[in-house]
C-alpha atoms as a PDB file:
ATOM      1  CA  UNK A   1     106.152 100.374 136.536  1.00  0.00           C
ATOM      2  CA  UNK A   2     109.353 102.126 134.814  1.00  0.00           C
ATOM      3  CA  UNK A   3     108.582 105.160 132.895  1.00  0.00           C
ATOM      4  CA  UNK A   4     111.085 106.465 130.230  1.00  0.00           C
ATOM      5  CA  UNK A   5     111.379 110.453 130.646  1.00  0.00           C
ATOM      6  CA  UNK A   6     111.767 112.548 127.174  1.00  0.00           C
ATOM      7  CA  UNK A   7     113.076 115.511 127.009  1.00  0.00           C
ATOM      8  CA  UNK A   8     113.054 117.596 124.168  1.00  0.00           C
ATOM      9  CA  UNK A   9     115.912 119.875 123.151  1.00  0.00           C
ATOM     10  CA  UNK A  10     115.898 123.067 120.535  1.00  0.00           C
ATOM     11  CA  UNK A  11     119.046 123.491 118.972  1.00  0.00           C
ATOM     12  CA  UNK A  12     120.064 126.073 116.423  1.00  0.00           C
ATOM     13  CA  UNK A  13     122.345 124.857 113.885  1.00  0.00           C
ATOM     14  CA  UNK A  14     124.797 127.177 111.529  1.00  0.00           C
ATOM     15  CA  UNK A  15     125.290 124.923 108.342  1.00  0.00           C
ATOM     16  CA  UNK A  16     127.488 125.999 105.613  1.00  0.00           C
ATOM     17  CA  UNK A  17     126.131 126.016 101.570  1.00  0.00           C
ATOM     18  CA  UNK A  18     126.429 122.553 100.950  1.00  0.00           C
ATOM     19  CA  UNK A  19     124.817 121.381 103.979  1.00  0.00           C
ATOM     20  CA  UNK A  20     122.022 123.932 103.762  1.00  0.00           C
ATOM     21  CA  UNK A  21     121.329 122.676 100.206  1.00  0.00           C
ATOM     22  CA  UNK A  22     121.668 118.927 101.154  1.00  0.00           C
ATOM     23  CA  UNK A  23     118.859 119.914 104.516  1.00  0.00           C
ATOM     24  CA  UNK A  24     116.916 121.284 101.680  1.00  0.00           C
ATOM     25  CA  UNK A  25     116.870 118.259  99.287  1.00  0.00           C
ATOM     26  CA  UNK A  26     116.608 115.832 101.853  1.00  0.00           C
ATOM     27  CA  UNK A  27     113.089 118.303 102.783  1.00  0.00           C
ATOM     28  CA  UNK A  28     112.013 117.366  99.166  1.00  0.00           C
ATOM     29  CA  UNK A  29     112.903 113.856  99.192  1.00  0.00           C
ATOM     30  CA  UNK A  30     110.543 113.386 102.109  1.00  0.00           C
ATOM     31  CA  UNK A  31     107.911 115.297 100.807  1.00  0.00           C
ATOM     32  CA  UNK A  32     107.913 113.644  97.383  1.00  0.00           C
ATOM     33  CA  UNK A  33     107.827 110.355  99.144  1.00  0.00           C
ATOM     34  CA  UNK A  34     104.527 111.837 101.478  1.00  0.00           C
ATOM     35  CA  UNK A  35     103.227 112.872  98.561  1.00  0.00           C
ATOM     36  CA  UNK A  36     103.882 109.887  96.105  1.00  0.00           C
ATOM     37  CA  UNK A  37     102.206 107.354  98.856  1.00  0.00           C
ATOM     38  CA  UNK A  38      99.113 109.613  99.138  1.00  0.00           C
ATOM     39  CA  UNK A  39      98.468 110.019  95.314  1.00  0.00           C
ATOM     40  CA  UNK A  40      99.199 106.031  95.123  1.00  0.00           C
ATOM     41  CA  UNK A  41      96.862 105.266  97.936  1.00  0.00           C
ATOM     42  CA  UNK A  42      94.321 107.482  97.013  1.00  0.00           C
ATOM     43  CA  UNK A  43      94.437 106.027  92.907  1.00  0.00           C
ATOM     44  CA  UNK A  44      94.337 102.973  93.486  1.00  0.00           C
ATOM     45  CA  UNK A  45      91.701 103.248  96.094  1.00  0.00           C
ATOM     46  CA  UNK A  46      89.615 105.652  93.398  1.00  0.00           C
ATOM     47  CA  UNK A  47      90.605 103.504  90.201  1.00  0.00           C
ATOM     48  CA  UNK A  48      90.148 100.026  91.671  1.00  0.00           C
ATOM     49  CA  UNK A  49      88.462 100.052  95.180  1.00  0.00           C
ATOM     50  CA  UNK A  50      91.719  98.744  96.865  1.00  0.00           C
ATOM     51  CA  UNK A  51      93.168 100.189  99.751  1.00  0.00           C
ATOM     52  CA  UNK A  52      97.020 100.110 100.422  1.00  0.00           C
ATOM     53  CA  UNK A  53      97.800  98.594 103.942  1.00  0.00           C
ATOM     54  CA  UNK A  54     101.284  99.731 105.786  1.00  0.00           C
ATOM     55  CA  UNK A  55     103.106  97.023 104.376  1.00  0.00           C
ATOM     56  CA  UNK A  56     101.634  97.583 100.340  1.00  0.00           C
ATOM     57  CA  UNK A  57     104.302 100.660  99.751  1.00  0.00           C
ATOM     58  CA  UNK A  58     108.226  99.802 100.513  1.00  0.00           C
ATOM     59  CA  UNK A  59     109.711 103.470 100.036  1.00  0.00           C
ATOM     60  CA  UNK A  60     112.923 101.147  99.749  1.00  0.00           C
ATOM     61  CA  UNK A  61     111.292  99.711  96.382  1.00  0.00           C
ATOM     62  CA  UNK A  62     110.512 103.275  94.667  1.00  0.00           C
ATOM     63  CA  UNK A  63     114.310 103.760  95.568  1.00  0.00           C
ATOM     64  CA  UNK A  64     115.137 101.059  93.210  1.00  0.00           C
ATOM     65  CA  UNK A  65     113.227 101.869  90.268  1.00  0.00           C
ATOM     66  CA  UNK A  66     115.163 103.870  87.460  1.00  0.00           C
ATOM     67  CA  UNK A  67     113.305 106.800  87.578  1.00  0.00           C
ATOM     68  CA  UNK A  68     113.279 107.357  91.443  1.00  0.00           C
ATOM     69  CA  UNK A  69     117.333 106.345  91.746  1.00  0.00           C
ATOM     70  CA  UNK A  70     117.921 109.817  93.322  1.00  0.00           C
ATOM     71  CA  UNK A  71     115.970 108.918  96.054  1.00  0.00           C
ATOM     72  CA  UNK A  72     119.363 106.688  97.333  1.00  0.00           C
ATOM     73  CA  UNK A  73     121.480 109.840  98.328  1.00  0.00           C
ATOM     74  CA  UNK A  74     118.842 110.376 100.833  1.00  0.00           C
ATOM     75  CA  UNK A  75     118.127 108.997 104.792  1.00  0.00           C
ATOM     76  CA  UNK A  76     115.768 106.158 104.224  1.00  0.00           C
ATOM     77  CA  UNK A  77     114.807 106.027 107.746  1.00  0.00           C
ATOM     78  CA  UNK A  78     113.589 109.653 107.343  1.00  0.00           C
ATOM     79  CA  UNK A  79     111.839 108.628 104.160  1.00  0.00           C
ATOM     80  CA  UNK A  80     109.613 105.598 105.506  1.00  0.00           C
ATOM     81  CA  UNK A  81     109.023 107.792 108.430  1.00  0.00           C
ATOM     82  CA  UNK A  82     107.009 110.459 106.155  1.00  0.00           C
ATOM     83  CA  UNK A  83     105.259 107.698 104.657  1.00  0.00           C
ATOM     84  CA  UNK A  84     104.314 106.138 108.213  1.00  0.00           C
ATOM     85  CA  UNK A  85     103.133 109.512 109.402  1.00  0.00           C
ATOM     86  CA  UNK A  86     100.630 109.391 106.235  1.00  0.00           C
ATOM     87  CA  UNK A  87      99.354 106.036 107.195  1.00  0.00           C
ATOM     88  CA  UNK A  88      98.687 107.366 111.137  1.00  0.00           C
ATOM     89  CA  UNK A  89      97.135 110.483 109.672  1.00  0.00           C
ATOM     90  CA  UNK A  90      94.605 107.988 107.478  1.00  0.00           C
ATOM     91  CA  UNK A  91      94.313 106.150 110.880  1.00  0.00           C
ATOM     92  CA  UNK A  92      93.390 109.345 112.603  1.00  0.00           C
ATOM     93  CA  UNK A  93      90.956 110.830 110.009  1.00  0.00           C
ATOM     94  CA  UNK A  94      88.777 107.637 110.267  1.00  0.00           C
ATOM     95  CA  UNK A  95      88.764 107.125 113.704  1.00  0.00           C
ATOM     96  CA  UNK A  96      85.505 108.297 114.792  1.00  0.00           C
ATOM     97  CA  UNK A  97      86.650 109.518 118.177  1.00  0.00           C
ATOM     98  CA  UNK A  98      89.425 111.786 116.101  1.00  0.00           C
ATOM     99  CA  UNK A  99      88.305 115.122 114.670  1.00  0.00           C
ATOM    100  CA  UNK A 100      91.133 114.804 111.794  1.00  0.00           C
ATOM    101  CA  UNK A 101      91.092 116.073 108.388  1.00  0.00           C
ATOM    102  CA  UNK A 102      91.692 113.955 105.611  1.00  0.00           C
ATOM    103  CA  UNK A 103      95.693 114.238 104.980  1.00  0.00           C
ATOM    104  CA  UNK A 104      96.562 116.702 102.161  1.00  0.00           C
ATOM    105  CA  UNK A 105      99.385 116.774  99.648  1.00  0.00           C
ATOM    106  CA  UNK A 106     102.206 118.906 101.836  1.00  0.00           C
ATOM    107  CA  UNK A 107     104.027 121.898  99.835  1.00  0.00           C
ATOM    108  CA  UNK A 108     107.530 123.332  99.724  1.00  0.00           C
ATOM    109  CA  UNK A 109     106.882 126.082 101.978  1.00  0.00           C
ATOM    110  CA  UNK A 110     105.281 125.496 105.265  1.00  0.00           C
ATOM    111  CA  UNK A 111     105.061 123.927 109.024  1.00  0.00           C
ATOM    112  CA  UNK A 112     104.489 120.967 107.957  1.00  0.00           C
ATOM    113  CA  UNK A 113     107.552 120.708 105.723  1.00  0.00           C
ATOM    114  CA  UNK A 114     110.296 118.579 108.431  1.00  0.00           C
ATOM    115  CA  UNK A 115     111.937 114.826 108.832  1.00  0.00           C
ATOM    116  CA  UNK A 116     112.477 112.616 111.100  1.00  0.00           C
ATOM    117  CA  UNK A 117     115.899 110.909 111.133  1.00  0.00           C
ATOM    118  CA  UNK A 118     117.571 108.451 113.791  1.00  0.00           C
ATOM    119  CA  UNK A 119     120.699 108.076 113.554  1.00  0.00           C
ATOM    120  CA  UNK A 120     122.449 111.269 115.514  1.00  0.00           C
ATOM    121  CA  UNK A 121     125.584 111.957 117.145  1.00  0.00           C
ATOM    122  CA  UNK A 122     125.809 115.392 119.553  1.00  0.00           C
ATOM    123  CA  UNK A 123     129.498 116.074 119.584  1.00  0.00           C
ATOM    124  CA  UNK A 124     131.275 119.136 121.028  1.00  0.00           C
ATOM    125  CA  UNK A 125     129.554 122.140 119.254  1.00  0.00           C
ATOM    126  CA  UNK A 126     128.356 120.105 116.625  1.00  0.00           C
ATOM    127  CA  UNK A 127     125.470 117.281 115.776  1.00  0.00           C
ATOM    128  CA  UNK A 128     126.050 114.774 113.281  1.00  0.00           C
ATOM    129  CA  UNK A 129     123.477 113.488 111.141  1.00  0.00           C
ATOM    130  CA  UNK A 130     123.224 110.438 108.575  1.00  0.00           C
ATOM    131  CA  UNK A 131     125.096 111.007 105.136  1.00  0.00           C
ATOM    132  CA  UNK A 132     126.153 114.699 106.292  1.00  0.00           C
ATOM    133  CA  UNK A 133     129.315 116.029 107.998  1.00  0.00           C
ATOM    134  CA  UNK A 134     129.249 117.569 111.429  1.00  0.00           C
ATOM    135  CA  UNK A 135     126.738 120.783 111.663  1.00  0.00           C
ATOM    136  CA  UNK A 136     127.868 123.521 113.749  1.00  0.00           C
ATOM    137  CA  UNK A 137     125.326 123.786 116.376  1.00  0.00           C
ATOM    138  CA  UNK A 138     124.940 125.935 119.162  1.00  0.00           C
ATOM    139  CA  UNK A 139     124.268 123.686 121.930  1.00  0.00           C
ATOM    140  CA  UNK A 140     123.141 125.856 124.914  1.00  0.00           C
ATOM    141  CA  UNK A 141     122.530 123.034 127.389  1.00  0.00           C
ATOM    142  CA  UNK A 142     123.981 119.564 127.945  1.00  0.00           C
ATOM    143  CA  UNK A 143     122.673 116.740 126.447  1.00  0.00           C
ATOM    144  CA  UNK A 144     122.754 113.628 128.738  1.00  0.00           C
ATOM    145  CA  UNK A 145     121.537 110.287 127.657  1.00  0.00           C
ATOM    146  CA  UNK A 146     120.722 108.941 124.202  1.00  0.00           C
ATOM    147  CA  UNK A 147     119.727 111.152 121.163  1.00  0.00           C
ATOM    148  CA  UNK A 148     116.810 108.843 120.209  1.00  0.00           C
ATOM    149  CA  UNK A 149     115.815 111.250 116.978  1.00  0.00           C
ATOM    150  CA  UNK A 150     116.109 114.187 115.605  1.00  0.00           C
ATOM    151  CA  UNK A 151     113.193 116.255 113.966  1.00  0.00           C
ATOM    152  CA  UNK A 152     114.513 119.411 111.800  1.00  0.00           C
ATOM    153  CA  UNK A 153     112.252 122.385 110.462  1.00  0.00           C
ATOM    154  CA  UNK A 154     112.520 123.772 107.519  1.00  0.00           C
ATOM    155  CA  UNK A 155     110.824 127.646 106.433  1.00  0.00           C
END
């Protein structure tokens, strides 16, 4: 049996204004899309006794509509991953063997507020993410292997 080994690195990164203010959008993006799911799943369930399975809310079809068009500036791979992590913390607060709390609508300012992106490049001094320019990074240890994903923290 082949086991894949993890490892999980902390880096600090040093981005400039426009970078900082991109992070922080792309932080809203995925918590309107967290939060849009969970108000959807939990009307409809309220309103008409119907519950929405993984594959009832395409984040890529809110994209499209007219009134969510900013939503295309930002990762889509980070924004289906926030509304996948709602559907495993449903799966989690009803399984019985689980003590999980029902998920809750996240906030601006908090822990919980971070994405999830895939697509990552660790160059020299630097770590390039999806629809940003290099960050400056301070990379204190060498990275060897493949950068599966990237999860940043916002406070």
């Amino acid at each position: 049996m082949i086991t894949k080994i993890l490892i999980v690195t902390k880096v600090r990164i040093y981005p400039t204004q426009e970078q900082a203010e991109f992070s922080i959008a792309q932080f809203g993006a995925v918590r309107f899309a967290y939060n849009n799911t969970l108000y959807l799943k939990s009307y409809m369930y309220r309103k008409h006794g119907v519950t929405l399975n993984k594959k009832g809310h395409k984040i890529t079809a809110c994209r499209c509509q007219e009134k969510y068009h900013c939503l295309k500036q930002y990762d889509s791979i980070a924004l289906q991953q926030s509304v996948i992590n709602l559907y495993q913390a449903f799966d989690n607060f009803f399984n019985p063997k689980l003590k999980a709390k029902c998920p809750q609508f996240k906030r601006r300012h908090g822990k919980q507020s971070s994405y999830h992106c895939v697509e990552v490049k660790v160059l020299d001094g630097a770590i390039k993410l999806l629809k940003l320019k290099p960050i400056e990074a301070n990379i204190h240890r060498a990275i060897a292997g493949i950068v599966k994903s990237i999860t940043s923290e916002h406070e």
